[in-house]
Protein backbone atom coordinates (compact mmCIF):
# COMPACT_ATOMS: atom_id res chain seq x y z
CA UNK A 1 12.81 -32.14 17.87
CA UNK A 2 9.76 -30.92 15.47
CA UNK A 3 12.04 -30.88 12.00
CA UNK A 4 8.74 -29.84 10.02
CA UNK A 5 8.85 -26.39 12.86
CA UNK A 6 12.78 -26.37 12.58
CA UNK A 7 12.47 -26.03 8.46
CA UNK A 8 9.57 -23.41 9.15
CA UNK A 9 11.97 -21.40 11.03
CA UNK A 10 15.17 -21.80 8.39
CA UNK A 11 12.67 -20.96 5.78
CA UNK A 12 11.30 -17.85 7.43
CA UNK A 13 15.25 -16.83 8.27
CA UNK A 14 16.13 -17.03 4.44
CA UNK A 15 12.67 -15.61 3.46
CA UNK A 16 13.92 -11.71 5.00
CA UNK A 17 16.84 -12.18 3.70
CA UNK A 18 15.76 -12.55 -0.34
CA UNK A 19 13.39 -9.65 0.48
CA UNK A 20 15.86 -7.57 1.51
CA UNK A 21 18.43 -7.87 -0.99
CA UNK A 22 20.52 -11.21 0.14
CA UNK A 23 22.58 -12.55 -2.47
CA UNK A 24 21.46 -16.44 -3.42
CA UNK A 25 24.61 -18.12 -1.81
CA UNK A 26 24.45 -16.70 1.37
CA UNK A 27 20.78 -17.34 1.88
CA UNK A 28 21.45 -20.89 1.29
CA UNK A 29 24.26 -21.07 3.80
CA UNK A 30 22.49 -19.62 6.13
CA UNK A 31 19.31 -21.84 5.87
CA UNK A 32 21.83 -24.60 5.95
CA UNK A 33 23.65 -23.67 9.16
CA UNK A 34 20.18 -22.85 11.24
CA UNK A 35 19.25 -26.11 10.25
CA UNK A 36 21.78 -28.43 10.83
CA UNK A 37 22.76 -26.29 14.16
CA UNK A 38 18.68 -27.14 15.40
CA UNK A 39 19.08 -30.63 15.20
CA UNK A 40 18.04 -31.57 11.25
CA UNK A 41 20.47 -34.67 10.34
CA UNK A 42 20.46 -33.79 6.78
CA UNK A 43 18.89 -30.53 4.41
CA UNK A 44 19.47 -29.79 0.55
CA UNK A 45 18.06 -26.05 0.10
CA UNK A 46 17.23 -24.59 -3.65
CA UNK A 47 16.73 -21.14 -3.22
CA UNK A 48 15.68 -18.61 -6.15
CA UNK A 49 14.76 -14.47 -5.80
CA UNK A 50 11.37 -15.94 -6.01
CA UNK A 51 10.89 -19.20 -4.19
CA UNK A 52 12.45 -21.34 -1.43
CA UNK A 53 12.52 -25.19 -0.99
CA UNK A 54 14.15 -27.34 1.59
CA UNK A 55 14.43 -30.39 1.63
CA UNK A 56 15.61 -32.59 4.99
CA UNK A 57 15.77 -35.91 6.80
CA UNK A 58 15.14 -36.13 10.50
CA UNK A 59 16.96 -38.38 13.05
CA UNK A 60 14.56 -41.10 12.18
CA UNK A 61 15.53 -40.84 8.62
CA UNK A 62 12.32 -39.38 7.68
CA UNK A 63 11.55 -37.01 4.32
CA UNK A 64 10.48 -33.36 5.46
CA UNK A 65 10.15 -30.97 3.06
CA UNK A 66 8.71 -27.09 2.87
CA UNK A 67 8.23 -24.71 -0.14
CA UNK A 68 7.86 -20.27 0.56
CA UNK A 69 7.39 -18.01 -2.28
CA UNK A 70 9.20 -14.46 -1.90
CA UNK A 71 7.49 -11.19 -2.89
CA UNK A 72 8.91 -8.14 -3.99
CA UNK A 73 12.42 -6.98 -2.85
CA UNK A 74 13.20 -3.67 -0.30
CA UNK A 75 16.83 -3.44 0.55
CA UNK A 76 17.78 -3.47 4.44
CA UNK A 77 21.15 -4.77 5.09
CA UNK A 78 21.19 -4.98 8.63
CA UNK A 79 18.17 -7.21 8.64
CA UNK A 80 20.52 -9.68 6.65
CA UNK A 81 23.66 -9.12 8.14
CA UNK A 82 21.33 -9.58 11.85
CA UNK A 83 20.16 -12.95 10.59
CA UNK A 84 23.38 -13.79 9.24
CA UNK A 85 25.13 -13.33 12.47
CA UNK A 86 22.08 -14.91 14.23
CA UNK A 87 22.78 -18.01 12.47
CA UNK A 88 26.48 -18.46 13.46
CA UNK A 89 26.20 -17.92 17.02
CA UNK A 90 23.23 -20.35 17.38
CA UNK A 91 25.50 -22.49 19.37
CA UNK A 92 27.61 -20.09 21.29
CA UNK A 93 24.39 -18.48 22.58
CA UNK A 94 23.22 -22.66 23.20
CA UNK A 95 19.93 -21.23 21.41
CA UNK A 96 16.99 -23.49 21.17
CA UNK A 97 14.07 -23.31 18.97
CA UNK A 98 12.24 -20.81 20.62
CA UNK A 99 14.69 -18.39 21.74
CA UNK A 100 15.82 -18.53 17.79
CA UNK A 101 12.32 -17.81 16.62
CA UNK A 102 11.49 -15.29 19.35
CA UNK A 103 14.96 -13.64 17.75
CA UNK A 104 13.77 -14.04 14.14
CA UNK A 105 10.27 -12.67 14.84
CA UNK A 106 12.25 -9.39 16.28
CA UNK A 107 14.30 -8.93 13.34
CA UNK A 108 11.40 -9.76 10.76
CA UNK A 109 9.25 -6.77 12.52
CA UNK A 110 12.59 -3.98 12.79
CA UNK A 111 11.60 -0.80 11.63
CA UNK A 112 14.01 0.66 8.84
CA UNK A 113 14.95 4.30 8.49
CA UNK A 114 12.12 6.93 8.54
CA UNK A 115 10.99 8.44 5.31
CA UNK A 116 12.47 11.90 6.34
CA UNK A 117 15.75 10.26 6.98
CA UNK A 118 15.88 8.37 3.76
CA UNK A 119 14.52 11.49 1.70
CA UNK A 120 17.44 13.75 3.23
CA UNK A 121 19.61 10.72 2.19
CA UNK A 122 18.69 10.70 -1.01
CA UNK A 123 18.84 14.01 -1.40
CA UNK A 124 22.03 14.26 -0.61
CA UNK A 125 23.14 11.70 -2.82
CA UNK A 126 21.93 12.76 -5.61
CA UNK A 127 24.01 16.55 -4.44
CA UNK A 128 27.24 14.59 -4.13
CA UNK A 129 27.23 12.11 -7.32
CA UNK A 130 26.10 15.02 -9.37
CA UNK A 131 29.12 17.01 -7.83
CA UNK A 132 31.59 13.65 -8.66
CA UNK A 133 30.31 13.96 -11.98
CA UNK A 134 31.96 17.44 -12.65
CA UNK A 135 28.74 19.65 -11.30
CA UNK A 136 29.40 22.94 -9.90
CA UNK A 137 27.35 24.25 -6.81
CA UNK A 138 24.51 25.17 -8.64
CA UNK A 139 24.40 21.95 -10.02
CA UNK A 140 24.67 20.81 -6.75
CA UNK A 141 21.52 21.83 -5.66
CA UNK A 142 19.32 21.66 -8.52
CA UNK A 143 19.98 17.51 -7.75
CA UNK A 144 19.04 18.02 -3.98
CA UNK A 145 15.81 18.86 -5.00
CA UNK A 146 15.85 16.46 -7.76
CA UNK A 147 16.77 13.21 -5.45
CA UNK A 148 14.39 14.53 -2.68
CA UNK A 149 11.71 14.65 -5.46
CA UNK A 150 11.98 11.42 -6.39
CA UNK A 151 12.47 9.64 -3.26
CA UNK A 152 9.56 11.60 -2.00
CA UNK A 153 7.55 10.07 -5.64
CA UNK A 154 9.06 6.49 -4.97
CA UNK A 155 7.93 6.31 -1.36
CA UNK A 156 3.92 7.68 -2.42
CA UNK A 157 4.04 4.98 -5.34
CA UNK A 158 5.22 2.15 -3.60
CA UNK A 159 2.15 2.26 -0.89
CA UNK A 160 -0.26 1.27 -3.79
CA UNK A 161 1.77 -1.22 -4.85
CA UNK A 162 2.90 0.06 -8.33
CA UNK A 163 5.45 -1.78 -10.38
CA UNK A 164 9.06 -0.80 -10.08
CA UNK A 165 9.47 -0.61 -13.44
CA UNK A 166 6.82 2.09 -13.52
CA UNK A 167 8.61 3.60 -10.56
CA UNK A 168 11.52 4.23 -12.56
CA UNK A 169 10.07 5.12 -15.70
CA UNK A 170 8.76 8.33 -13.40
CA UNK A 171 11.88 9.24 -11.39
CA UNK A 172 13.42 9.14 -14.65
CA UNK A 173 11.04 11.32 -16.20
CA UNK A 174 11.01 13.76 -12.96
CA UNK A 175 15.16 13.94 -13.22
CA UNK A 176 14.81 15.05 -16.74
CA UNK A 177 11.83 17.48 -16.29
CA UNK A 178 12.83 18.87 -12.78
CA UNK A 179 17.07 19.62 -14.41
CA UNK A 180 15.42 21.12 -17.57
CA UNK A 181 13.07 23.41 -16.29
CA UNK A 182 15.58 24.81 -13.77
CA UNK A 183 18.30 25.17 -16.65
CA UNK A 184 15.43 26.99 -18.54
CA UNK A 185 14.85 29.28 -15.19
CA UNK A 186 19.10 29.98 -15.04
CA UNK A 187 18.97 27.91 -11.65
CA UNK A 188 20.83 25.02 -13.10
CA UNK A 189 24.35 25.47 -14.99
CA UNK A 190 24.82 21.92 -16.50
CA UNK A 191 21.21 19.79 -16.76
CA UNK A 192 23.37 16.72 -17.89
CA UNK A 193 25.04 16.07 -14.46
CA UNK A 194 22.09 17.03 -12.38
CA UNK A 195 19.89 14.36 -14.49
CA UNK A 196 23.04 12.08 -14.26
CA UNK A 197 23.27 12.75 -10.33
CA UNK A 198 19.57 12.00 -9.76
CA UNK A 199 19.01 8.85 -11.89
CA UNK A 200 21.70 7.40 -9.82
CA UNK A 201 19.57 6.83 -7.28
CA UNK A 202 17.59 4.48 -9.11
CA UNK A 203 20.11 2.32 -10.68
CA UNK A 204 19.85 -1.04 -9.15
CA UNK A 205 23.72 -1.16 -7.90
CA UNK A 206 22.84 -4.32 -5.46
CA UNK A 207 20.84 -6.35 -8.13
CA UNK A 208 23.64 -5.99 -10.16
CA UNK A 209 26.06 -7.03 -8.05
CA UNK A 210 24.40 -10.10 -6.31
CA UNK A 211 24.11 -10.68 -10.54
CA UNK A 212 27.60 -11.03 -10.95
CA UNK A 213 28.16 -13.14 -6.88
CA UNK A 214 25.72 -15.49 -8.28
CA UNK A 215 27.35 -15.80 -11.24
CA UNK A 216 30.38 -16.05 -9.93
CA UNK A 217 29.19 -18.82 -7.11
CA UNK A 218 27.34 -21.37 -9.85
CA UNK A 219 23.59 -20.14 -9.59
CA UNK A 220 22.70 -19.69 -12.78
CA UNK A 221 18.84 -19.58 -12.47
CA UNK A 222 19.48 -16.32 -9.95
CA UNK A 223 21.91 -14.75 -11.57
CA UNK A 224 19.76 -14.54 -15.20
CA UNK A 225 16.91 -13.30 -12.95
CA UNK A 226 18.90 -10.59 -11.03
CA UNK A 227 20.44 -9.57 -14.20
CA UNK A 228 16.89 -9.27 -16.32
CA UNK A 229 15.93 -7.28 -13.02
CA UNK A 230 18.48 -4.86 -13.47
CA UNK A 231 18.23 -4.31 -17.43
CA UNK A 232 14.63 -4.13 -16.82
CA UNK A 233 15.48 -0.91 -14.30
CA UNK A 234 17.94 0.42 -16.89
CA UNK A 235 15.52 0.39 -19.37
CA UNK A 236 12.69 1.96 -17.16
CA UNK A 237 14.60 4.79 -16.59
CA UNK A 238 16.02 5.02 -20.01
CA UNK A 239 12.60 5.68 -21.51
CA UNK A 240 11.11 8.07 -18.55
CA UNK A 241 14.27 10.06 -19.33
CA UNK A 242 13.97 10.01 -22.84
CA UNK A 243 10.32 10.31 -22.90
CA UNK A 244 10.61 13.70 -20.98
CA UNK A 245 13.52 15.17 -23.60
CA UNK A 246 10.96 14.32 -26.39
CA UNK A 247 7.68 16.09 -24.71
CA UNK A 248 10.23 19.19 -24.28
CA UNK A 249 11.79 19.26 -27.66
CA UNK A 250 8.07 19.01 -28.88
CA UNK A 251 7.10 22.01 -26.26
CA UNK A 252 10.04 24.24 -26.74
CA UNK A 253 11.90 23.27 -29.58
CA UNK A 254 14.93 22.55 -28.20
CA UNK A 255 17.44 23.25 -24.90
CA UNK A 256 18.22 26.72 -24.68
CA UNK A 257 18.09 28.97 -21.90
């Protein structure tokens, strides 16, 4: 058995899963299990939003150790619940170390949803949350438009790379501008739950709840991180929203249709 390849492997495994939204805990278990399943004797994992290290003696009672720094963070689910199931039936499947990486390198390269799909998605949302939030019909579709608007803005920004927080600050400023101007036009009866309907597409629902699992579960270095995260988002779009109110009120003088 190659531990150093073994760790490689474990390390890749937890590696999608903290870019795509795994919560601390269960990136850790599952590094353990793939390890220990492979033939490691003994592994310690610390794992962080940002960084992975393992730690593991071989059957020789030998020190191997690996370190992987994480970038950025896109939420796919299935690729973690894949890997996650992956990991547990190692032994009922009597996988070996190639079969497992050959399984790992397929789920690492799965394509996610196409843009259309996750723009009519979005769309949608945006419809039905503005709808839960008291909107009539008209409301209704003034946040199609807005969500498709923004998803369409998210998906152009993140190709080059820009910031999330600068994301947000824009979809923010896009729900505000988009709701006003159509409640200036008579196309939108209620601009409040339109804006409220779209900006609820940005707020970072999973960050804040893998906040509070890794609370909950003792990993306190994660959990401050994932919660910072999350303000951060708030206050992105916060200001784009407010910032857009003030560059109307300065424009028009006020909200009146």
């Amino acid at each position: 058995m190659d531990t150093n390849r073994v760790l490689n492997t474990a390390t890749k495994a937890g590696k999608i899963m903290l870019e795509n939204g795994g919560e601390t805990y269960r990136v850790e278990e599952t590094m353990i299990r793939i390890s220990l399943a492979l033939g490691v004797k003994s592994i310690d994992v610390y794992a962080t939003p940002t960084v992975i290290i393992l730690s593991a003696k071989d059957q020789n009672n030998r020190n191997h150790s690996t370190l992987q720094r994480t970038y950025g963070i896109s939420f796919n689910l299935d690729k973690i619940s894949q890997i996650n199931h992956l990991s547990r039936s190692i032994e009922m499947k009597h996988l070996n170390i190639d079969d497992f990486e050959k399984e790992i390198d397929i789920i690492e390269h799965k394509k996610g949803y196409s843009n259309t799909l996750t723009t009519v998605a979005s769309s949608l949302a945006a419809g039905f949350f503005t709808l839960l939030f008291n909107g009539n019909i008209k409301d209704f579709f003034c946040a199609l438009l807005i969500g498709a608007i923004i998803k369409t803005t998210t998906i152009f920004l993140s190709k080059f790379s820009v910031y999330g927080f600068f994301i947000n600050l824009v979809g923010g400023m896009e729900a505000a501008g988009i709701a006003l101007f159509l409640y200036k036009i008579n196309l939108c009866s209620h601009y409040d739950k339109s804006i409220i309907g779209s900006i609820m597409l940005l707020v970072p629902g999973l960050s804040i709840t893998n906040a509070i699992r890794d609370t909950i579960n003792g990993d306190l270095v994660s959990s401050v991180t994932r919660t910072m995260e999350a303000i951060f988002t708030a206050v992105a779009i916060a200001v784009g929203t407010g910032m857009m109110f003030k560059i109307w009120f300065g424009l028009f003088g006020g909200i009146h249709l």
